[in-house]
PDB file of N, CA and C in Angstrom:
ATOM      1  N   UNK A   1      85.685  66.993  96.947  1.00  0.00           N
ATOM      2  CA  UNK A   1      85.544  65.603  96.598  1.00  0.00           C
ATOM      3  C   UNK A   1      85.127  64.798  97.824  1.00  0.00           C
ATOM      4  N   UNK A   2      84.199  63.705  98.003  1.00  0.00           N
ATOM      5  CA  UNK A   2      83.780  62.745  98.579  1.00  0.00           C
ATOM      6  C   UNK A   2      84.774  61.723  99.029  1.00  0.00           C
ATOM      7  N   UNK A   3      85.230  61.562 100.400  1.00  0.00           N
ATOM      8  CA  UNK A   3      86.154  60.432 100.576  1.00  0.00           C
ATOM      9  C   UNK A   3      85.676  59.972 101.113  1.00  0.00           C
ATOM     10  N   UNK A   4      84.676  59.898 101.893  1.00  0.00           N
ATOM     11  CA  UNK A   4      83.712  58.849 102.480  1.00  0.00           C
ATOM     12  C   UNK A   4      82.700  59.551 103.195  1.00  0.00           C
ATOM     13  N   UNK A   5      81.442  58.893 103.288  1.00  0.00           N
ATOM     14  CA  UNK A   5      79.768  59.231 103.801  1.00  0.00           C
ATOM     15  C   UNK A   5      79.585  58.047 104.309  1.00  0.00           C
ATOM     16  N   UNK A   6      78.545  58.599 105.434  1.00  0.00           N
ATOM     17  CA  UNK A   6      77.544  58.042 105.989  1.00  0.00           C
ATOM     18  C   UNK A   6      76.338  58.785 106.215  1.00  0.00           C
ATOM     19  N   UNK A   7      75.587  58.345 106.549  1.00  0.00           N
ATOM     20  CA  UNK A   7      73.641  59.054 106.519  1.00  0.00           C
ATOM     21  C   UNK A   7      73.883  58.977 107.664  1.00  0.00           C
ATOM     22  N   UNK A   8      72.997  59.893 108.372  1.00  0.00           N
ATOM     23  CA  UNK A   8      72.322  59.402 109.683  1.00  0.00           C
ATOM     24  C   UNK A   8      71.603  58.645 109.937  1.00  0.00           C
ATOM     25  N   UNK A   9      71.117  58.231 108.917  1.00  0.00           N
ATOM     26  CA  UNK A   9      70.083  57.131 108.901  1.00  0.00           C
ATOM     27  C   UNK A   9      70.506  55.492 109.386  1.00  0.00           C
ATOM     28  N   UNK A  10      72.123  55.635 108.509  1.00  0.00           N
ATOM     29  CA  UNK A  10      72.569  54.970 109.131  1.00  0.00           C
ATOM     30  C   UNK A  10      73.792  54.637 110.486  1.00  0.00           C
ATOM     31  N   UNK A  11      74.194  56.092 110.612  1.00  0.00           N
ATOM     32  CA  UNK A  11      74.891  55.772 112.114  1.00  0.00           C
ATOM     33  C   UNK A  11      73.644  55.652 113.415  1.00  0.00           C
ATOM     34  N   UNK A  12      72.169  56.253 112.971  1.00  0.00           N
ATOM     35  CA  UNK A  12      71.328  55.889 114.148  1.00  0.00           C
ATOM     36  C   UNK A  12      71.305  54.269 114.191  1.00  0.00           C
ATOM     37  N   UNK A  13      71.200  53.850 113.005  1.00  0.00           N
ATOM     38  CA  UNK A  13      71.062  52.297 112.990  1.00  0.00           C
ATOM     39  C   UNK A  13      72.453  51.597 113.689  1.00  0.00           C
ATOM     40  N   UNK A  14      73.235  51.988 113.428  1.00  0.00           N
ATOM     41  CA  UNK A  14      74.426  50.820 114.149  1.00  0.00           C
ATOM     42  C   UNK A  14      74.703  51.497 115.852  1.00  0.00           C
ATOM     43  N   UNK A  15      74.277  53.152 116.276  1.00  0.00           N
ATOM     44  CA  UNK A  15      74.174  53.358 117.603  1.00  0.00           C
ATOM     45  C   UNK A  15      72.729  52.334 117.984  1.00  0.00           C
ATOM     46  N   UNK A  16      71.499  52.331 117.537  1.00  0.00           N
ATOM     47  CA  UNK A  16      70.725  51.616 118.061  1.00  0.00           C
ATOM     48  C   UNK A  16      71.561  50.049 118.267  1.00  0.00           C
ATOM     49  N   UNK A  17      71.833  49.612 117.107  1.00  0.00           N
ATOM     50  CA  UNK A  17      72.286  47.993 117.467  1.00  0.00           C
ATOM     51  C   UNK A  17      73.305  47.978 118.285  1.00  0.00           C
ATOM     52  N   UNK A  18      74.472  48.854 118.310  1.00  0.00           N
ATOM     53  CA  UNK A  18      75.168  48.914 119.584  1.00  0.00           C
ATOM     54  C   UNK A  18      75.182  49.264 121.326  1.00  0.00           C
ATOM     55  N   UNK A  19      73.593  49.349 121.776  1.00  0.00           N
ATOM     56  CA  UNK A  19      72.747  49.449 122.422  1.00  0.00           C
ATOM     57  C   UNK A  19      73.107  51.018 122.688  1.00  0.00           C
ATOM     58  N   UNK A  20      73.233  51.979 122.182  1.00  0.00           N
ATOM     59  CA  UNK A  20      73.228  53.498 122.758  1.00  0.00           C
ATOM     60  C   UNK A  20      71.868  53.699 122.552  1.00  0.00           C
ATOM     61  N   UNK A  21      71.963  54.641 123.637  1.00  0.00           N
ATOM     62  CA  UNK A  21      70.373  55.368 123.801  1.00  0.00           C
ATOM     63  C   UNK A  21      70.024  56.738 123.679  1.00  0.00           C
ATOM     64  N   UNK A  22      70.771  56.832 122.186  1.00  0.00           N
ATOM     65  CA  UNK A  22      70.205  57.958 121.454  1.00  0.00           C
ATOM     66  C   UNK A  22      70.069  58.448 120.521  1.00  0.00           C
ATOM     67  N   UNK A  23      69.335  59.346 119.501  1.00  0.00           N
ATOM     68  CA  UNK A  23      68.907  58.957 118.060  1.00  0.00           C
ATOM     69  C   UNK A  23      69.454  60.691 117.892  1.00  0.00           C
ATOM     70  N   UNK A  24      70.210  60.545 116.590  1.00  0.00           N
ATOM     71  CA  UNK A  24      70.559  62.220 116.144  1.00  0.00           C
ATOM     72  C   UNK A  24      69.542  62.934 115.250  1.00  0.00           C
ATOM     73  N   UNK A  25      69.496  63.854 115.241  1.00  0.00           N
ATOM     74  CA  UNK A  25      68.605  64.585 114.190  1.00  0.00           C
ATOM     75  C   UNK A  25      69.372  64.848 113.454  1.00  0.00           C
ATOM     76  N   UNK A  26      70.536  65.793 113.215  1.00  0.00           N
ATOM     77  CA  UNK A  26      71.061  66.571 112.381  1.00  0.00           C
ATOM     78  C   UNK A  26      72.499  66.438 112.718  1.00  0.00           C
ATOM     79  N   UNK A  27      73.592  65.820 111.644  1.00  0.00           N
ATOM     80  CA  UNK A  27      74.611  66.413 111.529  1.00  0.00           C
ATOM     81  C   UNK A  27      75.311  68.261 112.052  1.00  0.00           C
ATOM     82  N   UNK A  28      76.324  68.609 112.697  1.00  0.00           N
ATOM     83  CA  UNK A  28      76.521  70.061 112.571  1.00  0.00           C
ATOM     84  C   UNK A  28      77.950  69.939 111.086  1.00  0.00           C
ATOM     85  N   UNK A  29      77.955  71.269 110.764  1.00  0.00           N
ATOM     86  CA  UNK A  29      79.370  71.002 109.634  1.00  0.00           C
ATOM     87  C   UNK A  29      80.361  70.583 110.063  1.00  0.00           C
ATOM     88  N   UNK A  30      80.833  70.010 111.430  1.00  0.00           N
ATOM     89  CA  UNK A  30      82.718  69.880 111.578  1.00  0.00           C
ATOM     90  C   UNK A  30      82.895  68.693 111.435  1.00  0.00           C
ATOM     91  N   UNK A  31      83.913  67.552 111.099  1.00  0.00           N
ATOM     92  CA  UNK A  31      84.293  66.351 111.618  1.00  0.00           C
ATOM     93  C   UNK A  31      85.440  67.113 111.801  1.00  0.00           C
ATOM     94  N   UNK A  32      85.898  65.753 113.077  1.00  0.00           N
ATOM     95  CA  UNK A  32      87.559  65.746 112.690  1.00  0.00           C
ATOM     96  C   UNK A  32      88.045  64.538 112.684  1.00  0.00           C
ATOM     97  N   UNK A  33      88.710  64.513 112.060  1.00  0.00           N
ATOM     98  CA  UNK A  33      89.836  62.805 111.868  1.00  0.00           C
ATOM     99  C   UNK A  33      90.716  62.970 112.409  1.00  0.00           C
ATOM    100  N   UNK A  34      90.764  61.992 113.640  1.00  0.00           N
ATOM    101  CA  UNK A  34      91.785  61.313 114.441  1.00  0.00           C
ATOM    102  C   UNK A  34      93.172  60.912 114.010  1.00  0.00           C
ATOM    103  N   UNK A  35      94.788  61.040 114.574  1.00  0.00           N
ATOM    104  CA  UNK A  35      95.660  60.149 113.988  1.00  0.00           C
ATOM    105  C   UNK A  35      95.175  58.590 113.909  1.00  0.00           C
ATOM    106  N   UNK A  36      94.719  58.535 114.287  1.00  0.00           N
ATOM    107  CA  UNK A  36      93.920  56.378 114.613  1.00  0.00           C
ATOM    108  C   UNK A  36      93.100  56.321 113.451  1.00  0.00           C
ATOM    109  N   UNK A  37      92.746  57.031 112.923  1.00  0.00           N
ATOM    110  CA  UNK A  37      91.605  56.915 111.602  1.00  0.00           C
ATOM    111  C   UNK A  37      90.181  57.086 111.758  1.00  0.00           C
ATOM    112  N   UNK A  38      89.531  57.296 113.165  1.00  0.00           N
ATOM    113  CA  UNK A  38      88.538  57.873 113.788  1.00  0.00           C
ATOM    114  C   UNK A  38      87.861  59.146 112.993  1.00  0.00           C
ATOM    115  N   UNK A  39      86.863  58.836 112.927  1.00  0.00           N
ATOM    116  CA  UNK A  39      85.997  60.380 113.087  1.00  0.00           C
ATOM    117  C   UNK A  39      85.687  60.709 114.118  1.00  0.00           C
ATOM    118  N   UNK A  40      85.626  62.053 114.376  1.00  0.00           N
ATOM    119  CA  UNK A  40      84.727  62.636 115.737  1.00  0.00           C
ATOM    120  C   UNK A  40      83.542  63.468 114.755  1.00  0.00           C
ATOM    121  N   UNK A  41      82.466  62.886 114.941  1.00  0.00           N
ATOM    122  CA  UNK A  41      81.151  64.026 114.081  1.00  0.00           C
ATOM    123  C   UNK A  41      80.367  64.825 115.507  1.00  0.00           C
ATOM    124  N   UNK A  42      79.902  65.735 115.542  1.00  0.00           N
ATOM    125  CA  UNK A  42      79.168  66.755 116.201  1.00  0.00           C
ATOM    126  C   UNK A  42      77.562  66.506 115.434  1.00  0.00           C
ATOM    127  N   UNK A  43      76.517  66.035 116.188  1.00  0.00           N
ATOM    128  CA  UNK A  43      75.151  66.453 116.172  1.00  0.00           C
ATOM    129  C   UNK A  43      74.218  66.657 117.282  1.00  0.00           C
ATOM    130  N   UNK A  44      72.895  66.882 116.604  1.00  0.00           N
ATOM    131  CA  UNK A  44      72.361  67.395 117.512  1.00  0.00           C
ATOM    132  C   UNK A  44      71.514  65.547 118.175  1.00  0.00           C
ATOM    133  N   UNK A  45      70.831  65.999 119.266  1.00  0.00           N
ATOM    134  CA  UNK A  45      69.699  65.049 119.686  1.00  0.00           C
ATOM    135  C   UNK A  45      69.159  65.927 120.825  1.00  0.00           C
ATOM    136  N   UNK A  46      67.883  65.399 120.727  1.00  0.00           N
ATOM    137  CA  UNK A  46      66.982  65.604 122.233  1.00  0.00           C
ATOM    138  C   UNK A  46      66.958  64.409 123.041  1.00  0.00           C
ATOM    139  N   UNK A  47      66.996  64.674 124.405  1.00  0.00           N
ATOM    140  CA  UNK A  47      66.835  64.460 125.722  1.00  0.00           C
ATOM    141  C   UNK A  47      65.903  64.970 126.422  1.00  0.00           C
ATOM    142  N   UNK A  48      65.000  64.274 127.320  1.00  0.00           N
ATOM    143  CA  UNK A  48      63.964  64.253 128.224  1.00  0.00           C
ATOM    144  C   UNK A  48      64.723  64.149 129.138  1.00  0.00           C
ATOM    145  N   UNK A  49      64.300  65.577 129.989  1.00  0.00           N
ATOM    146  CA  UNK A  49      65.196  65.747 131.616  1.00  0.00           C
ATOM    147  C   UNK A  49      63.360  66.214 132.424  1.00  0.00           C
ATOM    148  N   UNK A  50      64.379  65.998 133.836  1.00  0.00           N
ATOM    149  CA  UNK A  50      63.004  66.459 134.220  1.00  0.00           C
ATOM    150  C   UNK A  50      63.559  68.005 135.310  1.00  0.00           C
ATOM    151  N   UNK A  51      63.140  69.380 134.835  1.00  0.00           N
ATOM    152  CA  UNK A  51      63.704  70.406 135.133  1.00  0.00           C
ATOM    153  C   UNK A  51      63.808  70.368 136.659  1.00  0.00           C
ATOM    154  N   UNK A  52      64.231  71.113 137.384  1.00  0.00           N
ATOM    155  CA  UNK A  52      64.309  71.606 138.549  1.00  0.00           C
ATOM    156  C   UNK A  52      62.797  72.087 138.728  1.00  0.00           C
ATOM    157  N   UNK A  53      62.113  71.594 139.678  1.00  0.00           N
ATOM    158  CA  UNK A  53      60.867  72.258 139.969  1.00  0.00           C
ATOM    159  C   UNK A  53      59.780  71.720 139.171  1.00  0.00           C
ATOM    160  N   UNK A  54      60.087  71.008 138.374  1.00  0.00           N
ATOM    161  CA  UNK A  54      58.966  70.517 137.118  1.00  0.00           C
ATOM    162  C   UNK A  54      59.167  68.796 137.845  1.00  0.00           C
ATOM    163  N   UNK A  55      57.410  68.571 137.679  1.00  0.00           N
ATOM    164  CA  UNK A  55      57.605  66.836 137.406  1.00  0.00           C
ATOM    165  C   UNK A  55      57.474  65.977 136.097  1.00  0.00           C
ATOM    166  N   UNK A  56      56.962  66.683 135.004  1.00  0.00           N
ATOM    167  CA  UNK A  56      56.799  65.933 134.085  1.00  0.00           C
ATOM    168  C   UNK A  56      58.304  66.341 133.334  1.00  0.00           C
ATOM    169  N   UNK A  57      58.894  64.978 132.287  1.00  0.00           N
ATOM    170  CA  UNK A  57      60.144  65.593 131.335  1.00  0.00           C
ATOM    171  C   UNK A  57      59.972  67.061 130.428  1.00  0.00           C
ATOM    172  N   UNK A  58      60.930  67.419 129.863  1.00  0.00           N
ATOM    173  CA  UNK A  58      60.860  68.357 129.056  1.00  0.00           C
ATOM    174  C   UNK A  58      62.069  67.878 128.583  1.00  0.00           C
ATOM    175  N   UNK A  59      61.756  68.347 126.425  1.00  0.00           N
ATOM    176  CA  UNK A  59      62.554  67.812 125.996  1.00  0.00           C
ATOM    177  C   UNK A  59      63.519  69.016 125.430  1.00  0.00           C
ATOM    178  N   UNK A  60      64.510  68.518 125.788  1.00  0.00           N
ATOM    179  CA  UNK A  60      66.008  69.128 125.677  1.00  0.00           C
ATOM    180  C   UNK A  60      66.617  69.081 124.285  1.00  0.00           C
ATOM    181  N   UNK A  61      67.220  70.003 123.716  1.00  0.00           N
ATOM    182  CA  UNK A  61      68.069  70.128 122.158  1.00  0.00           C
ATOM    183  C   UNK A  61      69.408  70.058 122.896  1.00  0.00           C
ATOM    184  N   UNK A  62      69.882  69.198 122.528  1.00  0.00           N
ATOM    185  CA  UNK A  62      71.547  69.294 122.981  1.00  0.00           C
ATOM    186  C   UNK A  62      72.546  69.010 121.750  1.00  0.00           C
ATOM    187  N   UNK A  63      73.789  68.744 121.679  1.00  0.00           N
ATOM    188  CA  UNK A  63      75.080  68.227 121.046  1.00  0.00           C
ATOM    189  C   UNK A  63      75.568  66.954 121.635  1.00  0.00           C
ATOM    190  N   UNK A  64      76.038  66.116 120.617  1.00  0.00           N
ATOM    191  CA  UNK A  64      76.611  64.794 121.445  1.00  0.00           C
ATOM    192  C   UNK A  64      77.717  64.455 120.118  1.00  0.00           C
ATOM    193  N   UNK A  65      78.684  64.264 120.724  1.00  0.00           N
ATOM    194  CA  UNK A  65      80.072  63.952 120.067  1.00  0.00           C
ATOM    195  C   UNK A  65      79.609  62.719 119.713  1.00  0.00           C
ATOM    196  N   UNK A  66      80.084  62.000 118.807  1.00  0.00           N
ATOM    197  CA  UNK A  66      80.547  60.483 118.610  1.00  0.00           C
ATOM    198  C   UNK A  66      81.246  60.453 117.883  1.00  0.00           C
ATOM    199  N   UNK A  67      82.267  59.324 118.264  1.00  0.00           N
ATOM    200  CA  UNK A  67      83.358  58.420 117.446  1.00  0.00           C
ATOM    201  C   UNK A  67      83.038  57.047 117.230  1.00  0.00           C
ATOM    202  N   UNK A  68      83.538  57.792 115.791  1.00  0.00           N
ATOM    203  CA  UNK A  68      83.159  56.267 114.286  1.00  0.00           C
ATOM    204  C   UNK A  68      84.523  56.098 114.153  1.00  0.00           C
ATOM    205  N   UNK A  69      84.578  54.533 114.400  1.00  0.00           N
ATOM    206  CA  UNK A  69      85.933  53.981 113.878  1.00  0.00           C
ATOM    207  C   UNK A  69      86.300  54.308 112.642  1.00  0.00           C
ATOM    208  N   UNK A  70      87.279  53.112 111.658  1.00  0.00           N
ATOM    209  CA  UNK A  70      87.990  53.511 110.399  1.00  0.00           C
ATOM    210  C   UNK A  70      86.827  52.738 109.361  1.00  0.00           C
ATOM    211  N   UNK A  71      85.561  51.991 109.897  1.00  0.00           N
ATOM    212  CA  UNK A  71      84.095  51.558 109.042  1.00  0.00           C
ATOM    213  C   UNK A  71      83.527  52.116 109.714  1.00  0.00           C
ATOM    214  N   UNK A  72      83.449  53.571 110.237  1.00  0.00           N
ATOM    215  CA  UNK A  72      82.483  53.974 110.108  1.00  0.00           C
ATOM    216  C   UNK A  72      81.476  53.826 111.668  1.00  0.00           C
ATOM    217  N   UNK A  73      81.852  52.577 111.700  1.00  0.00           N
ATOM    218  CA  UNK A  73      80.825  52.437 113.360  1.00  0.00           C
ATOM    219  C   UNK A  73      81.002  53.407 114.640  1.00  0.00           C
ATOM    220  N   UNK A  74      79.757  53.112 115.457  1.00  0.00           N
ATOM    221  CA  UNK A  74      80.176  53.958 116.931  1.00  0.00           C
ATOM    222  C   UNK A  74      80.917  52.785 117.482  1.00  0.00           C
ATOM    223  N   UNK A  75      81.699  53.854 118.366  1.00  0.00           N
ATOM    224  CA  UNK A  75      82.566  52.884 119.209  1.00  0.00           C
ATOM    225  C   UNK A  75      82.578  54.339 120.860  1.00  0.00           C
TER     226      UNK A  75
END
């Protein structure tokens, strides 16, 4: 059963308006809920690093935690 959703569509939208500087691609399967009422969600994003030895960026697949309060927002 469904106890609550969000899109990515829209946690990119309230990380953009909350000035973070970074956009997710993909959910992974885990949350976890906090005693505080928090989510912690796991996805993916890319990052532009610039390698050891390289001058131009290269873009990076990484994981980035975030916590959504009890609506849902980044915090």
């Amino acid at each position: 059963n469904t106890i609550r959703q969000i899109t990515l569509a829209q946690i990119n939208t309230e990380l953009a308006s909350a000035g973070y500087n970074v956009s997710l691609l993909d959910f992974h399967h885990d949350v976890e809920v906090l005693p505080n009422g928090h989510w912690l969600v796991l996805a993916n994003t890319f990052k532009s690093v610039v390698l050891t030895g390289q001058t131009t960026p290269t873009k990076v697949l990484g994981d980035v935690v975030v916590d959504l309060d009890t609506n849902l927002n980044p915090v």
